[in-house]
PDB file of N, CA and C in Angstrom:
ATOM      1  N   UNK A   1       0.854  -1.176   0.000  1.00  0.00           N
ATOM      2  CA  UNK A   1       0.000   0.000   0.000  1.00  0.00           C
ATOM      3  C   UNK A   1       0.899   1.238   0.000  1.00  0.00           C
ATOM      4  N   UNK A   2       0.734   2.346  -0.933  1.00  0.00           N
ATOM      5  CA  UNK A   2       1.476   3.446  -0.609  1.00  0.00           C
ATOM      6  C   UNK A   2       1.368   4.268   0.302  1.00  0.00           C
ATOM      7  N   UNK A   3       2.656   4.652   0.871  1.00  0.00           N
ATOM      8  CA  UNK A   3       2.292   5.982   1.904  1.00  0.00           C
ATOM      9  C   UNK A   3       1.127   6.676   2.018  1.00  0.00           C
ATOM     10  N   UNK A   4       1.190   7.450   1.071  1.00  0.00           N
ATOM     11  CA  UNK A   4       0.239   8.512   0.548  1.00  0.00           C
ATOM     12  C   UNK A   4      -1.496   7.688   1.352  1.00  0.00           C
ATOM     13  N   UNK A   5      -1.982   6.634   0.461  1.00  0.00           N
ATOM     14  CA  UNK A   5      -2.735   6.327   0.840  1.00  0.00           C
ATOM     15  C   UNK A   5      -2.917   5.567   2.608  1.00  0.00           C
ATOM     16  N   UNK A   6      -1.508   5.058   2.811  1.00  0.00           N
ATOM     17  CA  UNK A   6      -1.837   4.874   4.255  1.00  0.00           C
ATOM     18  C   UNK A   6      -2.062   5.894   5.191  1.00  0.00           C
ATOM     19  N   UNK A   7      -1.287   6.984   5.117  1.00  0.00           N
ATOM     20  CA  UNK A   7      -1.315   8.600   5.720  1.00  0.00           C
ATOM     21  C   UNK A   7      -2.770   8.716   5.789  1.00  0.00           C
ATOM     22  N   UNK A   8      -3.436   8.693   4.290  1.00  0.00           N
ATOM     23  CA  UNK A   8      -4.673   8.959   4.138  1.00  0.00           C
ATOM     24  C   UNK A   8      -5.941   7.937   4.915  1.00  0.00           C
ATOM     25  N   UNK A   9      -5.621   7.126   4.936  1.00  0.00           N
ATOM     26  CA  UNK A   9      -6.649   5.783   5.915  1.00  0.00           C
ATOM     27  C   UNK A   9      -6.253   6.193   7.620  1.00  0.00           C
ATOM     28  N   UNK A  10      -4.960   6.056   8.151  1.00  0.00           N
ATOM     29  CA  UNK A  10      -4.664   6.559   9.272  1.00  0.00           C
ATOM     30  C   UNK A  10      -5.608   7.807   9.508  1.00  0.00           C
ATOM     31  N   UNK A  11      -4.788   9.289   8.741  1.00  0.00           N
ATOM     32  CA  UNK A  11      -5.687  10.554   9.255  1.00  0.00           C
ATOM     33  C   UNK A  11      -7.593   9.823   9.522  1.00  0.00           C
ATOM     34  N   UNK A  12      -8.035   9.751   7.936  1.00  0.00           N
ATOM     35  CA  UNK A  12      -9.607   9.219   8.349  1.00  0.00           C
ATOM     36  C   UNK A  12      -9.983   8.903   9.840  1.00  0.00           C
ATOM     37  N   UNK A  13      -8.958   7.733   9.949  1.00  0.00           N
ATOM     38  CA  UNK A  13      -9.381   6.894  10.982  1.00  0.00           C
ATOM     39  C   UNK A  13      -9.123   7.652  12.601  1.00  0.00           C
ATOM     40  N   UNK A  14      -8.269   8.225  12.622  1.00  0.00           N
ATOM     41  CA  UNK A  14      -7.840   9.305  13.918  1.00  0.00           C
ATOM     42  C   UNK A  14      -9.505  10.272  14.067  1.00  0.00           C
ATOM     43  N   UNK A  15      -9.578  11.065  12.549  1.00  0.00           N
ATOM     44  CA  UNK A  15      -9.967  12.578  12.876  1.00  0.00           C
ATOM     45  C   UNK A  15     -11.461  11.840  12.995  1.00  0.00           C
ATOM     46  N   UNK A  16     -12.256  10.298  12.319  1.00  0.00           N
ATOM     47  CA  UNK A  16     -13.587  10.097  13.088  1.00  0.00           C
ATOM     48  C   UNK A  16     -13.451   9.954  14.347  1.00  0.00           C
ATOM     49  N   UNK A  17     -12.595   9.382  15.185  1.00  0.00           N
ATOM     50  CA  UNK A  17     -12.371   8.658  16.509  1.00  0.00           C
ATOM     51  C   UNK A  17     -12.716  10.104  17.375  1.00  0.00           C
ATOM     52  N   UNK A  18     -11.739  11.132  16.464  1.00  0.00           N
ATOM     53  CA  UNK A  18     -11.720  12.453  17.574  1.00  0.00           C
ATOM     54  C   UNK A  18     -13.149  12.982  17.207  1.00  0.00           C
ATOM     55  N   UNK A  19     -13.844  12.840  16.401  1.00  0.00           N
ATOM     56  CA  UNK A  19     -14.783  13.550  15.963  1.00  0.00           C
ATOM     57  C   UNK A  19     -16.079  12.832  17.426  1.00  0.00           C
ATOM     58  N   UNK A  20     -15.979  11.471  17.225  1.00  0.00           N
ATOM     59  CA  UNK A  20     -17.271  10.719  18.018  1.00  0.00           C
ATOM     60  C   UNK A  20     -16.403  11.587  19.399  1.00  0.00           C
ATOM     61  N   UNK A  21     -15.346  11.204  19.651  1.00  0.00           N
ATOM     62  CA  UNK A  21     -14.924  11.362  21.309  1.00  0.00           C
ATOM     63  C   UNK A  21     -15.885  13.311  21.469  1.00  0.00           C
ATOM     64  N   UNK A  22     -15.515  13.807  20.968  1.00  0.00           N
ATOM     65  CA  UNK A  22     -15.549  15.287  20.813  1.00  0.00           C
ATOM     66  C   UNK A  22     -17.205  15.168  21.182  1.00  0.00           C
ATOM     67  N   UNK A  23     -17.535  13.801  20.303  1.00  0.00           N
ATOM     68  CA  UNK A  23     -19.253  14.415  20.658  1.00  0.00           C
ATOM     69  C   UNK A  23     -19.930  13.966  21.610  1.00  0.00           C
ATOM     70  N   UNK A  24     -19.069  13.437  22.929  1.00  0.00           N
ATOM     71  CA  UNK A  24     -19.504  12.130  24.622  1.00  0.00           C
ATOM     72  C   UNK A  24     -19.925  10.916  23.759  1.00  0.00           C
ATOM     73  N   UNK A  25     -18.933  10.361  22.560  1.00  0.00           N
ATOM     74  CA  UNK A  25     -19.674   9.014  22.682  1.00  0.00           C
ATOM     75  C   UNK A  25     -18.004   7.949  23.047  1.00  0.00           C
ATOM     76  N   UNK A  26     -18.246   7.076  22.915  1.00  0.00           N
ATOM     77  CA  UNK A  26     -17.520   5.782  23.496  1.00  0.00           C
ATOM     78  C   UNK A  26     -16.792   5.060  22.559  1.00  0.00           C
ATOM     79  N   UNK A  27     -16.064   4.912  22.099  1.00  0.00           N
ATOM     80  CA  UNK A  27     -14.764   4.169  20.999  1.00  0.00           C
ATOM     81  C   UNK A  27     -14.623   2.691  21.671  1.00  0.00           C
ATOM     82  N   UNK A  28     -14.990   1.458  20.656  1.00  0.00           N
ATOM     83  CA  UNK A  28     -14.477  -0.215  21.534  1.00  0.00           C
ATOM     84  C   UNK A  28     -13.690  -0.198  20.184  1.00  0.00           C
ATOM     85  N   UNK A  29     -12.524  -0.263  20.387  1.00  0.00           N
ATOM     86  CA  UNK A  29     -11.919  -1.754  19.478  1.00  0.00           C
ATOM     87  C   UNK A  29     -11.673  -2.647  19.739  1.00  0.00           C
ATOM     88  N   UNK A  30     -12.204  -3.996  19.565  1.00  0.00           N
ATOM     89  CA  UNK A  30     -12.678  -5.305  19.680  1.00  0.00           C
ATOM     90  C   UNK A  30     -10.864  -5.609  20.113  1.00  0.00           C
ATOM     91  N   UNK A  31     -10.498  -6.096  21.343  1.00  0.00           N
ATOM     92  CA  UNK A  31      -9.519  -7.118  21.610  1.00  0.00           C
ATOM     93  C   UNK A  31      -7.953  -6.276  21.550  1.00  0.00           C
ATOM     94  N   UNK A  32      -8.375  -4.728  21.368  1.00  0.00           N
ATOM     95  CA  UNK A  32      -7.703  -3.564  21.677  1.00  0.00           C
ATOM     96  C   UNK A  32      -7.733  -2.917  22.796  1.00  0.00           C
ATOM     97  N   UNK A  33      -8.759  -2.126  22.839  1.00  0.00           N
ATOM     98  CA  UNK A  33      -9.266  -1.778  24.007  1.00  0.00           C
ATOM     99  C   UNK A  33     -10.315  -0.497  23.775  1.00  0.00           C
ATOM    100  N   UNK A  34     -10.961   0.761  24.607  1.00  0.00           N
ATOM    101  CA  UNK A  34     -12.159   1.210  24.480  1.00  0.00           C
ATOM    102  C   UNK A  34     -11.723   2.752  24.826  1.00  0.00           C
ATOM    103  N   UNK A  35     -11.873   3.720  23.992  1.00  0.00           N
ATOM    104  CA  UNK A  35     -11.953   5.252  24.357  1.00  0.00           C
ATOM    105  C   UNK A  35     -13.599   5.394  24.660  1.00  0.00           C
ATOM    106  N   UNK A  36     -12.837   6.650  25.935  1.00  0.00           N
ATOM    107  CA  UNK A  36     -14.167   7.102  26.108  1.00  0.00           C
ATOM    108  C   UNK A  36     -13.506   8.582  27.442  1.00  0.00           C
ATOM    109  N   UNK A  37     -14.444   9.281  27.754  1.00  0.00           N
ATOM    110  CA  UNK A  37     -14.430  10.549  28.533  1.00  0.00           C
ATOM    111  C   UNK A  37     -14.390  10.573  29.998  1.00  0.00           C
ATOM    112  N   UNK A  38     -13.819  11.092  30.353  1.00  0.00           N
ATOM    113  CA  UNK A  38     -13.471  11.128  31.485  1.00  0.00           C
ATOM    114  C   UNK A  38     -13.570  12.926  32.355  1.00  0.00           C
ATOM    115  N   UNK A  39     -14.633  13.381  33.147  1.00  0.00           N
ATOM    116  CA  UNK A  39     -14.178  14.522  33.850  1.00  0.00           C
ATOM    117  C   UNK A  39     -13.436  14.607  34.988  1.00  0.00           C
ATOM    118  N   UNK A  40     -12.240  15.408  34.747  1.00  0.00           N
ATOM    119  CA  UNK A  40     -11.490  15.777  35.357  1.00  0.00           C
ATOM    120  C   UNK A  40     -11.565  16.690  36.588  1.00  0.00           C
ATOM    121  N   UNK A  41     -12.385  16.904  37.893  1.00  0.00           N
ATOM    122  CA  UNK A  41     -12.831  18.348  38.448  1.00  0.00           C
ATOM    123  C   UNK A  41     -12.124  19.377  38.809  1.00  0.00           C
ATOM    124  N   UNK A  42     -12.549  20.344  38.784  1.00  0.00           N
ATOM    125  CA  UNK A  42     -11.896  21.797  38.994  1.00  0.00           C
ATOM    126  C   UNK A  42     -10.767  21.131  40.691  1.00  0.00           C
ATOM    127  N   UNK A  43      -9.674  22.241  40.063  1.00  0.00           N
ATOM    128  CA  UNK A  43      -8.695  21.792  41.569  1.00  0.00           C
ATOM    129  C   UNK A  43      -8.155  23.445  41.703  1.00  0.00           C
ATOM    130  N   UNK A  44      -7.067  23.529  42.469  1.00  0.00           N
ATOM    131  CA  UNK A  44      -6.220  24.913  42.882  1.00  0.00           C
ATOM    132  C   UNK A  44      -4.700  24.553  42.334  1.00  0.00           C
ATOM    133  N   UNK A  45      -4.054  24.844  41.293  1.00  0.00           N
ATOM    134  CA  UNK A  45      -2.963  24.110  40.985  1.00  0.00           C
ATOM    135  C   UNK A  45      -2.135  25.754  41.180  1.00  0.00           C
ATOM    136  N   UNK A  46      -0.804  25.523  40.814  1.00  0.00           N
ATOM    137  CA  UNK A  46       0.465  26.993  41.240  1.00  0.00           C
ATOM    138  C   UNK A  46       1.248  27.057  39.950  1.00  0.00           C
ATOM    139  N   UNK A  47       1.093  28.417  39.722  1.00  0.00           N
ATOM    140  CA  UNK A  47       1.829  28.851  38.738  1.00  0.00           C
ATOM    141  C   UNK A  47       3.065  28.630  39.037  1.00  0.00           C
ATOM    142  N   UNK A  48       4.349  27.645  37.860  1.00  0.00           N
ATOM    143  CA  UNK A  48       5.316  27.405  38.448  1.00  0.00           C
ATOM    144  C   UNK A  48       6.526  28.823  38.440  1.00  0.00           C
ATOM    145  N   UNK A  49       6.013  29.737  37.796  1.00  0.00           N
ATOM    146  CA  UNK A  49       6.842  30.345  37.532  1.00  0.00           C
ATOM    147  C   UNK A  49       6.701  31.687  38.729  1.00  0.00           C
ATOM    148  N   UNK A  50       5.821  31.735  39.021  1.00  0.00           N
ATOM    149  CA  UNK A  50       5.446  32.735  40.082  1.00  0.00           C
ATOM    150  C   UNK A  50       5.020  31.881  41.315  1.00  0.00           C
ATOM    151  N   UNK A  51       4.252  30.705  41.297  1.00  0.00           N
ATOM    152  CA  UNK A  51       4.453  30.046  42.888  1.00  0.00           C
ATOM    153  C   UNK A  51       2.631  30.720  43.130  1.00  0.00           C
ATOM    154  N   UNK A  52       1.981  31.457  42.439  1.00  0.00           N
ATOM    155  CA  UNK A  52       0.670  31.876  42.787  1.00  0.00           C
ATOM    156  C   UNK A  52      -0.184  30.711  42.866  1.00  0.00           C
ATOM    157  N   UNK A  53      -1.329  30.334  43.406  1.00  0.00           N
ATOM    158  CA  UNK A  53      -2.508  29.806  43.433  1.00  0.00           C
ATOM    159  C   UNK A  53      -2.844  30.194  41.991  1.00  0.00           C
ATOM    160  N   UNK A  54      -3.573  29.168  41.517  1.00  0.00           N
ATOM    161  CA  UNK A  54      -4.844  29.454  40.199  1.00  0.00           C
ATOM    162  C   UNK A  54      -5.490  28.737  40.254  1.00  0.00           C
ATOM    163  N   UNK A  55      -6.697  28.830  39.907  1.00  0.00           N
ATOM    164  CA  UNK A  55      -7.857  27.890  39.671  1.00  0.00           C
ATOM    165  C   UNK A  55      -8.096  27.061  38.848  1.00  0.00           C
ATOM    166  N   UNK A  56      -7.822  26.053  38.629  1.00  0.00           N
ATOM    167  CA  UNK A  56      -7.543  25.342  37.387  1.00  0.00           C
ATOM    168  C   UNK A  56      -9.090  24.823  36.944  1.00  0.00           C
ATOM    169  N   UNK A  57     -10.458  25.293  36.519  1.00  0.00           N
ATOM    170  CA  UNK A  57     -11.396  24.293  35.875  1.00  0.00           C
ATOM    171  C   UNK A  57     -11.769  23.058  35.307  1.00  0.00           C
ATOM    172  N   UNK A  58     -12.961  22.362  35.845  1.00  0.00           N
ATOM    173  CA  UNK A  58     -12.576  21.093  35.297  1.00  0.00           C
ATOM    174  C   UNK A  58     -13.022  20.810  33.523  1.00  0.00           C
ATOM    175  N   UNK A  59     -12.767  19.528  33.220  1.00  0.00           N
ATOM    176  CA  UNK A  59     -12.641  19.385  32.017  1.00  0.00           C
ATOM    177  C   UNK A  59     -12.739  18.094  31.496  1.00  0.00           C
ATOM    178  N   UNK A  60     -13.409  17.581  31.012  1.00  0.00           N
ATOM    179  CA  UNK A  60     -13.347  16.472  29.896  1.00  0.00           C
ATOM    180  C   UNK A  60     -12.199  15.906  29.135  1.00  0.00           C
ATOM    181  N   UNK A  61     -11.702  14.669  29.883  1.00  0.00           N
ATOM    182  CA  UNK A  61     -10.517  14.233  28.855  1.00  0.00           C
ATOM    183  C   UNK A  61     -10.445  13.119  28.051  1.00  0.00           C
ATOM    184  N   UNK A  62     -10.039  12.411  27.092  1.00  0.00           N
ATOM    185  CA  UNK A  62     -10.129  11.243  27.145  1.00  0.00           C
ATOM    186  C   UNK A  62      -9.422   9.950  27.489  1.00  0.00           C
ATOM    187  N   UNK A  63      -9.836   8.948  27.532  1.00  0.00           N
ATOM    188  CA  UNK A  63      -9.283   8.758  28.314  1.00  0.00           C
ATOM    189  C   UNK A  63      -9.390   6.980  28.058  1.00  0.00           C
ATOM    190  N   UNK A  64      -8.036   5.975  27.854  1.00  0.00           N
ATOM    191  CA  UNK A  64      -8.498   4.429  26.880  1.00  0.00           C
ATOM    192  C   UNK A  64      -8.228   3.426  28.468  1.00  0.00           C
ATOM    193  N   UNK A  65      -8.725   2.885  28.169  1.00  0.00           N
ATOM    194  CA  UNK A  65      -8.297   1.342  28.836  1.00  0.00           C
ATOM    195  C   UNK A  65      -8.245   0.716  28.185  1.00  0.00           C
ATOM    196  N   UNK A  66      -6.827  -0.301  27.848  1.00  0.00           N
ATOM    197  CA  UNK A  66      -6.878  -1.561  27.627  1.00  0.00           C
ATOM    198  C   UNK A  66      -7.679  -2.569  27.099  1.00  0.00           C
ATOM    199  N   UNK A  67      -7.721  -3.542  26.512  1.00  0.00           N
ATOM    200  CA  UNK A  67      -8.669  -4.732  26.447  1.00  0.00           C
ATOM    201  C   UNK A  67      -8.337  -5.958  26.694  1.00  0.00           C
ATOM    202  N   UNK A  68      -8.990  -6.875  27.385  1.00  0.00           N
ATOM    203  CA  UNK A  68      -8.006  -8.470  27.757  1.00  0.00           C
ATOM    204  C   UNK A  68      -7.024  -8.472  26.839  1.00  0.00           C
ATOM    205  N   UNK A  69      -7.017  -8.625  25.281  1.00  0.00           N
ATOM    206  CA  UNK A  69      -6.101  -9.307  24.593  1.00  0.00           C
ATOM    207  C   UNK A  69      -5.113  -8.404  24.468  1.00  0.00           C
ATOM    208  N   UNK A  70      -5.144  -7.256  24.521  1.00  0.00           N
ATOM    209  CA  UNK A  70      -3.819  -6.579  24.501  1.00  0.00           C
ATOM    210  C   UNK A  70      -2.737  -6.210  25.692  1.00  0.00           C
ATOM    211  N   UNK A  71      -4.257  -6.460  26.929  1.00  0.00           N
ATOM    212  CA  UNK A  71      -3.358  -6.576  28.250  1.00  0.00           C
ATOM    213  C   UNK A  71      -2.506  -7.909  28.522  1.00  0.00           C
ATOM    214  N   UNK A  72      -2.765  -9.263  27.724  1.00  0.00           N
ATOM    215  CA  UNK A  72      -2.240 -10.328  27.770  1.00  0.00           C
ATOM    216  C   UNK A  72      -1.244 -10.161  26.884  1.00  0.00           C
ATOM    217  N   UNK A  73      -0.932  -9.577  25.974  1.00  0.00           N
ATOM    218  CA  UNK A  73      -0.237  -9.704  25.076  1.00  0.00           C
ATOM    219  C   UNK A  73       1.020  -8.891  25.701  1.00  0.00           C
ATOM    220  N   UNK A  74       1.172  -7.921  26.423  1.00  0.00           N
ATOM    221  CA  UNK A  74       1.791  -6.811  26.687  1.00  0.00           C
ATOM    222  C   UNK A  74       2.451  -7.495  27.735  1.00  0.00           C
ATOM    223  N   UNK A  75       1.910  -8.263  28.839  1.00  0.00           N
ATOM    224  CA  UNK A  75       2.222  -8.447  29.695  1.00  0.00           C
ATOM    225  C   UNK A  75       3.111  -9.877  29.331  1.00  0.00           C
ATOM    226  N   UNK A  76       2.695 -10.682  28.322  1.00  0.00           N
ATOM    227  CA  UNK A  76       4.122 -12.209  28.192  1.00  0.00           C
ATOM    228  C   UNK A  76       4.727 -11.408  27.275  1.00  0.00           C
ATOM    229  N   UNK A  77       4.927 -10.252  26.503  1.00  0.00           N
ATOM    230  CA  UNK A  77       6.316  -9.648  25.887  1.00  0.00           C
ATOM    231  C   UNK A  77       7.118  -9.104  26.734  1.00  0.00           C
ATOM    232  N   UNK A  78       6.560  -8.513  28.355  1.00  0.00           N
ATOM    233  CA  UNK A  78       7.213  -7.917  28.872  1.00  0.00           C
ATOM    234  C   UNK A  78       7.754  -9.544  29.579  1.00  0.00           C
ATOM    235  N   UNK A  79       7.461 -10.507  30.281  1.00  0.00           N
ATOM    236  CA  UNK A  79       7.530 -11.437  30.772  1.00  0.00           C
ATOM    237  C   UNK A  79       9.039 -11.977  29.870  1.00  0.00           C
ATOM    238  N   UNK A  80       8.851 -12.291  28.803  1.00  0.00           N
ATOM    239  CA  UNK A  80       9.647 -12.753  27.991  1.00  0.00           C
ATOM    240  C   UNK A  80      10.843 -11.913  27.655  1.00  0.00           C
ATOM    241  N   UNK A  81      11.028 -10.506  27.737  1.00  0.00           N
ATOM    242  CA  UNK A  81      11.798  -9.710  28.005  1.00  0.00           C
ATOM    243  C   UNK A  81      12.858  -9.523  29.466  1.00  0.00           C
ATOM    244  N   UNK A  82      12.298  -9.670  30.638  1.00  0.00           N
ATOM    245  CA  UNK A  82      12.851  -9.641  31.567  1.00  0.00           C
ATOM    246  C   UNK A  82      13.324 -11.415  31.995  1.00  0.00           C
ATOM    247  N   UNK A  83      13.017 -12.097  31.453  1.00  0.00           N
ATOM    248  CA  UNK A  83      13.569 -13.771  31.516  1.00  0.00           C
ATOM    249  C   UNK A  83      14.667 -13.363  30.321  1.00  0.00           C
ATOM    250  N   UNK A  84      14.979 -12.780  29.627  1.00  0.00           N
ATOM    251  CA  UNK A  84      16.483 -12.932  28.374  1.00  0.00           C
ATOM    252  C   UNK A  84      17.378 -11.624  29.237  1.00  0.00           C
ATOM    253  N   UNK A  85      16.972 -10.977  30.340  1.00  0.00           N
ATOM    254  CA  UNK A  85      17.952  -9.876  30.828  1.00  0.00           C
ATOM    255  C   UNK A  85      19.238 -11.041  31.385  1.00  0.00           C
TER     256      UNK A  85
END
């Protein structure tokens, strides 16, 4: 497949994902794992450069978990990695 057209299937496939997330809905990829939203609540965080208080607002992020098969998969590459150290 050429670049060009993989660039082009990738972008597609990103800018719907951001498009549904953008609109509160829920992303599964089957045996990947699942996007979806997460609010974050308002906190008091410090300007690092001045050391002030600010109010930081809360916010909507997103936010993936895992899916069995990729958490299994991740976990005997790492397994199999630290048995050849």
């Amino acid at each position: 497949m050429p670049v060009r057209d993989t660039d082009f299937a990738v972008r597609s496939i990103l800018g719907a994902m951001s498009k549904s997330l953008s609109e509160g809905q829920r992303i599964e990829i089957r045996g990947f794992g699942s996007f979806s939203l997460t609010l974050r609540p308002a906190r008091v965080g410090r300007n690092p450069k001045s050391g002030e208080k600010v109010l930081v607002p809360d916010k909507w992020v997103p936010h993936f978990k895992p899916g069995k098969e990729l958490r299994e998969k991740v976990d005997l590459y790492s397994k199999s990695k630290l048995e050849n150290k």
